[in-house]
N, C-alpha and C. Protein backbone atom coordinates (compact mmCIF):
# COMPACT_ATOMS: atom_id res chain seq x y z
N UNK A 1 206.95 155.96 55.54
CA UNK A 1 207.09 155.12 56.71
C UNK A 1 208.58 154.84 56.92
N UNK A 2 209.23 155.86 58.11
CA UNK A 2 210.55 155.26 57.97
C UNK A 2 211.22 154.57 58.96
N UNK A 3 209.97 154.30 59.91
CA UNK A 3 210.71 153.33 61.39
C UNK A 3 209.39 152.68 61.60
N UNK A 4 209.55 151.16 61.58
CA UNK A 4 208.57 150.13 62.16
C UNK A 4 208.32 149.92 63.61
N UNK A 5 207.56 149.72 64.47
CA UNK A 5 207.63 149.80 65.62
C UNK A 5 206.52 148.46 66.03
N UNK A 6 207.03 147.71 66.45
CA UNK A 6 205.93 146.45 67.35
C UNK A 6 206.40 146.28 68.11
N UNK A 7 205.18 146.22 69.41
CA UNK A 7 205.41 145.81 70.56
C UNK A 7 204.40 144.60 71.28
N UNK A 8 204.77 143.78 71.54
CA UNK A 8 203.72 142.29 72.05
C UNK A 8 203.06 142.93 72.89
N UNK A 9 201.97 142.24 73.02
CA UNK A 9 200.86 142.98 74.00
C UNK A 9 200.90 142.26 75.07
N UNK A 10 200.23 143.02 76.57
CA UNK A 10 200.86 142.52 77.48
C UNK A 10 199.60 141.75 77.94
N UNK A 11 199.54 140.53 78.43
CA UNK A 11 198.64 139.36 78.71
C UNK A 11 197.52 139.62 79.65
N UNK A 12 196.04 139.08 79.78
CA UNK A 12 195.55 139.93 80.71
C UNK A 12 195.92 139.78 82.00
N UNK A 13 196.07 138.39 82.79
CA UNK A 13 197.04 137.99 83.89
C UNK A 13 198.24 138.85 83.81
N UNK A 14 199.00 139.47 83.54
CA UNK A 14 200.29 140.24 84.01
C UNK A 14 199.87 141.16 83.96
N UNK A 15 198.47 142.16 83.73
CA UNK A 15 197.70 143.14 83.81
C UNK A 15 197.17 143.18 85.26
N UNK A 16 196.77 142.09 85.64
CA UNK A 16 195.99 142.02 86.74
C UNK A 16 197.45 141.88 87.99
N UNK A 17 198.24 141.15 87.64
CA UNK A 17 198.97 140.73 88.60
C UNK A 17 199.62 142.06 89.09
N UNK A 18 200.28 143.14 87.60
CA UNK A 18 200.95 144.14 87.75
C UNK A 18 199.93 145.21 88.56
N UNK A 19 198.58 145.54 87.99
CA UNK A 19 197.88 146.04 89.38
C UNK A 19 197.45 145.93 90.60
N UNK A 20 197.34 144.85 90.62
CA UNK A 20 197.29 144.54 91.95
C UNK A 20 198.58 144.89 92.86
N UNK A 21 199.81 144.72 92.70
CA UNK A 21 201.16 144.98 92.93
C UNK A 21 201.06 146.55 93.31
N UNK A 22 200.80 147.22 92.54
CA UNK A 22 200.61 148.66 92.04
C UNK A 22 199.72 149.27 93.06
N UNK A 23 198.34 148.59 93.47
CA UNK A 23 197.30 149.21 94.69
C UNK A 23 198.44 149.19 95.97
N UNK A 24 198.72 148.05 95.80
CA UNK A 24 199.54 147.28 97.38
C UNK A 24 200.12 148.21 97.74
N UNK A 25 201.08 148.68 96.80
CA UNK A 25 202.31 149.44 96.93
C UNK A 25 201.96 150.82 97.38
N UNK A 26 200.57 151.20 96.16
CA UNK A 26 200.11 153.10 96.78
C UNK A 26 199.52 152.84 97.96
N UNK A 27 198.99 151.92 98.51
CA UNK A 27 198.56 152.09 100.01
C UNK A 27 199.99 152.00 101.28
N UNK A 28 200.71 151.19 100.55
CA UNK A 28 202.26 151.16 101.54
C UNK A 28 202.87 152.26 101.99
N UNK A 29 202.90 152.83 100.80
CA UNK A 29 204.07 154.05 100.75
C UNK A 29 203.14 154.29 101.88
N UNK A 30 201.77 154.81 102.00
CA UNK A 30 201.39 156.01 103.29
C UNK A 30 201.86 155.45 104.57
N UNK A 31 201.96 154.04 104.68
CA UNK A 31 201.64 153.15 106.12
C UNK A 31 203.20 152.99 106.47
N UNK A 32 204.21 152.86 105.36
CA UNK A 32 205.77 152.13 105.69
C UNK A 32 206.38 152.26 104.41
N UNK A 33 207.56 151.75 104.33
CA UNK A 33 208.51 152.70 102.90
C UNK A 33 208.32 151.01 102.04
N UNK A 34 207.94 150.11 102.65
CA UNK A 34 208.07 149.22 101.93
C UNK A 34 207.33 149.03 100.47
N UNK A 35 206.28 149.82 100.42
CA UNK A 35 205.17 150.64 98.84
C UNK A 35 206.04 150.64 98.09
N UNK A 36 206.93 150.77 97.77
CA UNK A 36 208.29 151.56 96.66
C UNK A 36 208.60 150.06 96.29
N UNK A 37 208.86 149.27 97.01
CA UNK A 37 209.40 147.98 96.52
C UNK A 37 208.16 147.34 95.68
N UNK A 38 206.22 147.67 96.60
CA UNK A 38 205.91 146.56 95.66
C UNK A 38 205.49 147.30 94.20
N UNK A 39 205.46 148.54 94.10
CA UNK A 39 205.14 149.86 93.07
C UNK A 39 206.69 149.33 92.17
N UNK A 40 208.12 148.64 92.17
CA UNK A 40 209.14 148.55 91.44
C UNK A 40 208.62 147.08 91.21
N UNK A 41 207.97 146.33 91.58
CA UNK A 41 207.74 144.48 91.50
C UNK A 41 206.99 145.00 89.95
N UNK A 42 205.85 146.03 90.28
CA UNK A 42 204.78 146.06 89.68
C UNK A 42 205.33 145.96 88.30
N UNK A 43 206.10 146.63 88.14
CA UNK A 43 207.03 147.64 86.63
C UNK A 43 207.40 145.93 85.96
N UNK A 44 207.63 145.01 86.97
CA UNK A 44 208.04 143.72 86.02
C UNK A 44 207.12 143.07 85.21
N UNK A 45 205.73 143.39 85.58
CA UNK A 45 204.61 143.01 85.06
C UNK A 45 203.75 143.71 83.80
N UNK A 46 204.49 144.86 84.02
CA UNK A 46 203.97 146.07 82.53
C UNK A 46 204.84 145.67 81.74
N UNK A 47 205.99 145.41 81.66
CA UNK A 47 207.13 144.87 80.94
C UNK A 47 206.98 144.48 79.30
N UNK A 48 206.86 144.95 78.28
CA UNK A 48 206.76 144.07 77.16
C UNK A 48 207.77 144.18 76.04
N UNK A 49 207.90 143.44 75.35
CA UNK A 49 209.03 143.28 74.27
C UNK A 49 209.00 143.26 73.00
N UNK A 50 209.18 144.04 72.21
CA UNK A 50 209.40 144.69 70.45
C UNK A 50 210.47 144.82 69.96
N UNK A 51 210.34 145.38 69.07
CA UNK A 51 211.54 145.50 67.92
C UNK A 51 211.21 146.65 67.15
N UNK A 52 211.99 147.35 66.78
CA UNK A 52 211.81 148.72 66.55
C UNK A 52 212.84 148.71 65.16
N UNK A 53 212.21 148.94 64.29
CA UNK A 53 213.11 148.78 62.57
C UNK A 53 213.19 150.76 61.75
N UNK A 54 214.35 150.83 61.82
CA UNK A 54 214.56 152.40 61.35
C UNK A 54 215.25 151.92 59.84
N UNK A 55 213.95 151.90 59.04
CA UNK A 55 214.38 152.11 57.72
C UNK A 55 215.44 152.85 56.74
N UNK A 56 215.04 154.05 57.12
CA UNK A 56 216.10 155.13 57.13
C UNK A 56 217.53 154.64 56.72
N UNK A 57 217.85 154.31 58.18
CA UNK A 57 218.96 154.07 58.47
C UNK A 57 219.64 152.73 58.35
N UNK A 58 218.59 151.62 58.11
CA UNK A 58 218.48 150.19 57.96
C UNK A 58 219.39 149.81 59.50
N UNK A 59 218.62 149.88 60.13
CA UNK A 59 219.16 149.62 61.78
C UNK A 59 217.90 148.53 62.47
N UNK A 60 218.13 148.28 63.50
CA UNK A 60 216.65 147.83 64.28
C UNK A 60 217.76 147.56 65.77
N UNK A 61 216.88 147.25 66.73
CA UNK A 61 216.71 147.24 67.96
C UNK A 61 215.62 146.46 68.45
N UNK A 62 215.64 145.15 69.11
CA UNK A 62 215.24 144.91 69.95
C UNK A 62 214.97 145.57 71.36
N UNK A 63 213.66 145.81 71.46
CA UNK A 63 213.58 146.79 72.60
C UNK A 63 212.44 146.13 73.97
N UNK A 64 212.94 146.05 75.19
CA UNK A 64 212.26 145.91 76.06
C UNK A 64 211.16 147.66 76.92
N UNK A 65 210.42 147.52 76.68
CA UNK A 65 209.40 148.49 77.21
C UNK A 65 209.02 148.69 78.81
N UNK A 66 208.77 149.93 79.29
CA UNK A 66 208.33 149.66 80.84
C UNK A 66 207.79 150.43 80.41
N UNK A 67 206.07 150.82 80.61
CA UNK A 67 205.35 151.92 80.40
C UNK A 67 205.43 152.49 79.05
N UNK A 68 205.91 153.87 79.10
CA UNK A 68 206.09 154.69 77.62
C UNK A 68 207.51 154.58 77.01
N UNK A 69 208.38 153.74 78.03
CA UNK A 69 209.90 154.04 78.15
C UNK A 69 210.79 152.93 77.20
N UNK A 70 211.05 153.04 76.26
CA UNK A 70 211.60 151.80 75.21
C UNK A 70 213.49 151.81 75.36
N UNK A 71 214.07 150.75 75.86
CA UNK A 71 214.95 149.99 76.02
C UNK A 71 215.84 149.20 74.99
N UNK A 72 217.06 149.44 74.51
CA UNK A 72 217.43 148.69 73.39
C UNK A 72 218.73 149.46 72.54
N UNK A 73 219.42 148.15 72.01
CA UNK A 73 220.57 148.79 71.66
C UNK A 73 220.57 148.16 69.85
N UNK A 74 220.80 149.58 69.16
CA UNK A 74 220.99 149.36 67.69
C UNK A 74 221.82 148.89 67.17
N UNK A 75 221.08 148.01 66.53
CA UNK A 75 222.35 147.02 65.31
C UNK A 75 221.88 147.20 64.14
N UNK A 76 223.35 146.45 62.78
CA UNK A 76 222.87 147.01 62.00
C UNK A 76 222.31 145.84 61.42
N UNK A 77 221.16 146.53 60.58
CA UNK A 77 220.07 145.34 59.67
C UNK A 77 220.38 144.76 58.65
N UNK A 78 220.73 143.52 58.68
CA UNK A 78 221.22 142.66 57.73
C UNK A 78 220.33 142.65 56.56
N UNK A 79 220.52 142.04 55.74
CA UNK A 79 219.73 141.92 54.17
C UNK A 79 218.76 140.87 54.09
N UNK A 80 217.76 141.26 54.48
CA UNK A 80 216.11 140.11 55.12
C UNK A 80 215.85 139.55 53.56
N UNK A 81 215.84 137.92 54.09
CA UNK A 81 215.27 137.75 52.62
C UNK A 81 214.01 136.94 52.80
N UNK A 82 213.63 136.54 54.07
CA UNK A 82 211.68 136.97 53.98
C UNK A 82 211.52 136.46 55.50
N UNK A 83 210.10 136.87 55.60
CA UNK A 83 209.53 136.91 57.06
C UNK A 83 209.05 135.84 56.69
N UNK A 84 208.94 134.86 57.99
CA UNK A 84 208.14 133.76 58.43
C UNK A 84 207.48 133.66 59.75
N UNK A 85 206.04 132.98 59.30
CA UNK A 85 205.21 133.21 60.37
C UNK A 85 205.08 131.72 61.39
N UNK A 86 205.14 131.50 62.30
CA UNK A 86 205.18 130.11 62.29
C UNK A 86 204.19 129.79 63.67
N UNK A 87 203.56 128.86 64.01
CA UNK A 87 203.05 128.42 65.51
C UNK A 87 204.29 127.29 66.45
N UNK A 88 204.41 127.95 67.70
CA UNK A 88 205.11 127.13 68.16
C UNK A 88 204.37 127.10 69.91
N UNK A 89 204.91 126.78 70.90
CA UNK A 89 204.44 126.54 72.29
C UNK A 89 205.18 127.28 72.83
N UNK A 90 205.38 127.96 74.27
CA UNK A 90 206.03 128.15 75.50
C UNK A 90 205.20 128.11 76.51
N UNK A 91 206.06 127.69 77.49
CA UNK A 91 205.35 126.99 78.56
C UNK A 91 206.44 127.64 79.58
N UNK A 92 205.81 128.08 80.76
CA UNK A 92 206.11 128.50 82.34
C UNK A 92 205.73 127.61 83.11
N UNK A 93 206.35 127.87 84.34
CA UNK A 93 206.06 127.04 85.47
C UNK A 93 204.94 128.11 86.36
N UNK A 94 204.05 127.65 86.56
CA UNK A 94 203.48 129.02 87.99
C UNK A 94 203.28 128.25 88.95
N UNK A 95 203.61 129.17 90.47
CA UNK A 95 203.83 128.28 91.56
C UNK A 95 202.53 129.18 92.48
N UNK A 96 201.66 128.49 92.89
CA UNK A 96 200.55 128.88 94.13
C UNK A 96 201.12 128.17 95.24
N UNK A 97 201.25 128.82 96.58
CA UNK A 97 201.18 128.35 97.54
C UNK A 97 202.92 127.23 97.83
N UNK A 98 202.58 126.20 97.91
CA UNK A 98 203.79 125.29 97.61
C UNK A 98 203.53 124.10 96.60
N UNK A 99 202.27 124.55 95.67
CA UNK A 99 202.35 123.68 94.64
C UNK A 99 202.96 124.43 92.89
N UNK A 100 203.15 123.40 92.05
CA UNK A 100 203.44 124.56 90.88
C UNK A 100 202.79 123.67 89.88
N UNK A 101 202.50 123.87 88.71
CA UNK A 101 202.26 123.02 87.01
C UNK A 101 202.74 124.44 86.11
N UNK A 102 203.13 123.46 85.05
CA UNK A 102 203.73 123.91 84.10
C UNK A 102 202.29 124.03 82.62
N UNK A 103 202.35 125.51 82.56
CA UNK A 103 201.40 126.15 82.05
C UNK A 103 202.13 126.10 80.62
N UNK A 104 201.32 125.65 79.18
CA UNK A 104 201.72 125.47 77.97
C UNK A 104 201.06 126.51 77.45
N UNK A 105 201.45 127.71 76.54
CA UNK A 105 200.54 128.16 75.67
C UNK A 105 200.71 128.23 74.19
N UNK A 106 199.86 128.04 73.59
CA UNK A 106 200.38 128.15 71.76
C UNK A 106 200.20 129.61 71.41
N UNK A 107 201.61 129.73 70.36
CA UNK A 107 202.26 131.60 70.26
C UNK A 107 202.14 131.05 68.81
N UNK A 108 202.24 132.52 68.43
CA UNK A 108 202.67 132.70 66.69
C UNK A 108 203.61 133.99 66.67
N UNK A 109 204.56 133.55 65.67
CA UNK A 109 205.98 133.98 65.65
C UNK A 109 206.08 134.50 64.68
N UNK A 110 206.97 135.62 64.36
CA UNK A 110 206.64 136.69 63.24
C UNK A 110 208.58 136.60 63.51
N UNK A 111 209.42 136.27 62.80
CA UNK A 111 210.60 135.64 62.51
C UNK A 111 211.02 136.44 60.96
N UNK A 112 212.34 137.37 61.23
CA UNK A 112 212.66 138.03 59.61
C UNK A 112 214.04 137.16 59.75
N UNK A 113 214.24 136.53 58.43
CA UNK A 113 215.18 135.71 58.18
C UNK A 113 216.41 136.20 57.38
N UNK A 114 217.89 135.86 57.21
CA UNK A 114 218.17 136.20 56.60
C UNK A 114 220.12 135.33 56.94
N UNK A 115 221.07 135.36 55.92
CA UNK A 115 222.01 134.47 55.98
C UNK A 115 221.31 132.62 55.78
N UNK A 116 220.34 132.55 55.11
CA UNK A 116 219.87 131.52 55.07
C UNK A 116 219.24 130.66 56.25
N UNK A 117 219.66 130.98 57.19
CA UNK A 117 219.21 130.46 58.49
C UNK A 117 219.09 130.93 59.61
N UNK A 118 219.94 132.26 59.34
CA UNK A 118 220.12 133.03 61.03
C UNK A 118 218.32 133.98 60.85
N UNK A 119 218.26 134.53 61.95
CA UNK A 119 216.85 135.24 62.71
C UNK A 119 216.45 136.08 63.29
N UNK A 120 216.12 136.82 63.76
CA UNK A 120 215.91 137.72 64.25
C UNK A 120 214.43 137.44 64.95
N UNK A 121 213.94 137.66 65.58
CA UNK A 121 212.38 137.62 66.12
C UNK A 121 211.59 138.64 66.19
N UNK A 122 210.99 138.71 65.24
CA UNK A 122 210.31 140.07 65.21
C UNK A 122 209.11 140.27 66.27
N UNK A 123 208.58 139.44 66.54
CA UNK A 123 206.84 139.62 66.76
C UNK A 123 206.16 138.47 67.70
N UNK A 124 205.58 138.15 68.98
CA UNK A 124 204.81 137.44 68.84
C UNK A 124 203.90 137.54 69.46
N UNK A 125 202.64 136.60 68.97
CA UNK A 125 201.57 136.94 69.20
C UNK A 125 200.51 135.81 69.78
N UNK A 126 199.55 136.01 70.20
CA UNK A 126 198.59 135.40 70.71
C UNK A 126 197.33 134.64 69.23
N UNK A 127 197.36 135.13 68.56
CA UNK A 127 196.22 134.43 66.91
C UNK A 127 196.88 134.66 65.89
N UNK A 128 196.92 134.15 64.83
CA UNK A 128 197.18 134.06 63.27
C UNK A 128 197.02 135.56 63.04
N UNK A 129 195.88 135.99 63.45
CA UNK A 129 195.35 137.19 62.39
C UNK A 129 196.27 138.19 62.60
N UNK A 130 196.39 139.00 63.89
CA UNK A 130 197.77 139.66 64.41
C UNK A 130 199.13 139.32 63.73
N UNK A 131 199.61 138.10 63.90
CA UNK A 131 200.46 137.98 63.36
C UNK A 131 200.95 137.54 61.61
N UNK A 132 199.59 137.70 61.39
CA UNK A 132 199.84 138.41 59.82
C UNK A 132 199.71 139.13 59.27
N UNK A 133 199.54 140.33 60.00
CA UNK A 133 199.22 141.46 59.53
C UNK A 133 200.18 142.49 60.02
N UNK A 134 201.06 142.01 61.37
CA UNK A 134 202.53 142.42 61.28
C UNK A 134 203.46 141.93 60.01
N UNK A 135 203.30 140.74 59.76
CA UNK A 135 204.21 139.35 58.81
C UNK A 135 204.09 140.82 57.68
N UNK A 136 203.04 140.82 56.86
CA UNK A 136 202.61 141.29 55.98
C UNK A 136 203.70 142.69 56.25
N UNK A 137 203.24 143.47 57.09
CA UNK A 137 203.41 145.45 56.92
C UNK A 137 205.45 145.59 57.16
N UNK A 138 205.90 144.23 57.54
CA UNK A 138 207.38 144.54 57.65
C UNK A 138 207.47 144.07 56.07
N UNK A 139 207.03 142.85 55.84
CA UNK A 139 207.40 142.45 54.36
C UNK A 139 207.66 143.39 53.14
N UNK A 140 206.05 144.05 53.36
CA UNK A 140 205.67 145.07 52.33
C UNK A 140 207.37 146.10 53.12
N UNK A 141 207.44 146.95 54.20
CA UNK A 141 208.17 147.63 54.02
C UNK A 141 209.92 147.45 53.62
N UNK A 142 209.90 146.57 53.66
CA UNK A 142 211.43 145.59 53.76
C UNK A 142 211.36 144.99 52.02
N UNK A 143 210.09 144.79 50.89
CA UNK A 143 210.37 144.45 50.01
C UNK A 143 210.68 143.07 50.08
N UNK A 144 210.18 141.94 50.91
CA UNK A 144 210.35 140.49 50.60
C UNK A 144 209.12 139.70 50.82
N UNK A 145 209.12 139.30 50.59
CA UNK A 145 208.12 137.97 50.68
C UNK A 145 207.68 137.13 52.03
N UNK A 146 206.72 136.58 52.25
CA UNK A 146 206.30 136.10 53.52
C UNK A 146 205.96 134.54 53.13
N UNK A 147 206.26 133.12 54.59
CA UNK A 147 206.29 132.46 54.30
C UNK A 147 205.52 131.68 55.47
N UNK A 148 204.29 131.27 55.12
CA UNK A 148 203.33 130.96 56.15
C UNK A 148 203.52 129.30 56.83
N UNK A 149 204.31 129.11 57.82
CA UNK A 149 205.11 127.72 58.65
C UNK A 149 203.83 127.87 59.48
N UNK A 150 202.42 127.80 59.59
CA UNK A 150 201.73 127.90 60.79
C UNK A 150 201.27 126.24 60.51
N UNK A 151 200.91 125.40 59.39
CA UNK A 151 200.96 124.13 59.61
C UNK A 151 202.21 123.31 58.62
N UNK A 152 201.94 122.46 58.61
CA UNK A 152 202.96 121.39 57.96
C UNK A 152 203.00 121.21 56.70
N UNK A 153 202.18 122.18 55.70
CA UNK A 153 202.57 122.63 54.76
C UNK A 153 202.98 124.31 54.24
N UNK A 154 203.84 124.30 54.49
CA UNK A 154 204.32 125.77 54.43
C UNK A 154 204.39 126.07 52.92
N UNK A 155 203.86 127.85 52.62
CA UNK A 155 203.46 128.06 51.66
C UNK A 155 203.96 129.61 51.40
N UNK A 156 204.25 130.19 50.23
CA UNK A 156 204.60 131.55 50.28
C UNK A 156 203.33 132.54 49.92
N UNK A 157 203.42 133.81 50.75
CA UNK A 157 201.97 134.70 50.55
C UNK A 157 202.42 135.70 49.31
C-alpha cells in the first residue's frame, strides 16, 4: 500500500441540487447558450474534498475533486504522531426565497497530528463508524496510534 487516498462523500442534497442544475443546463444548451453556465454551476455541487497520502515518498496533498479529476498541491509529510477522531458541528446558512436559517450538522473528524499541536485534516465524515475505520487504515499505515476525542473522555485505541 503505497498511496492513501480519501475522499468525503458527497451529501445527498448536493446530489440532488447538482442534478437538477445538470438536466437544466442539457435542455439549455439546445434552446440558448445559457446550458453551459447551469452544466458549470452543476460541477460546484459534485465538488468533494480528500487528502491523498504517498507513502512512498512521505508527501500528501490535500485534494479538491470534480468528478474523476483530483486537484492539489504536494507537501511534504511531517512526522504524525497519532490520528484523532473527534465530533464537532458545522453549520451553513441556506437561503429559500428571501428567507434563510442556519442549518447545524454534527461531523466526525479524522485529524493526523503532529508538532504537538499543529494538524492536518484528514477526513470527515457523517457517523463514527466511517470515521474509524479511515482513523484506523492511516494509523495502521503511518505506524501510530489513534486517539478517540468523540466524547469527553478521550481514550487511546
Amino acid at each position: 500500500m503505497n498511496k492513501i487516498n480519501y475522499i468525503s462523500p458527497v451529501s445527498t442534497l448536493q446530489k440532488v441540487y447538482g442534478s437538477g442544475l445538470f438536466i437544466i443546463g442539457a435542455f439549455s444548451i439546445f434552446t440558448s447558450g445559457i446550458g453551459f453556465i447551469f452544466i458549470a454551476a452543476s460541477l460546484y455541487f459534485f465538488q468533494t474534498n480528500g487528502i491523498e497520502i504517498n507513502l512512498t515518498t512521505k508527501t500528501y496533498r490535500k485534494t479538491i475533486n470534480i468528478l474523476s479529476l483530483s486537484f492539489g498541491k504536494w507537501l511534504d509529510l511531517p512526522d504524525i504522531e497519532y490520528v484523532s477522531v473527534f465530533k464537532t458541528t458545522t453549520s451553513s446558512r441556506v437561503w429559500v426565497s428571501s428567507a434563510s436559517t442556519k442549518v447545524t450538522n454534527t461531523v466526525i473528524k479524522v485529524n493526523l497530528f503532529y508538532n504537538t499541536n499543529q494538524k492536518i485534516e484528514a477526513f470527515v465524515a457523517d457517523n463514527t463508524k466511517d470515521a474509524f475505520e479511515v482513523a484506523k487504515q492511516i494509523a495502521s499505515a503511518l505506524e501510530v496510534d489513534v486517539l478517540d476525542a468523540t466524547s469527553r473522555d478521550t481514550k487511546w485505541l
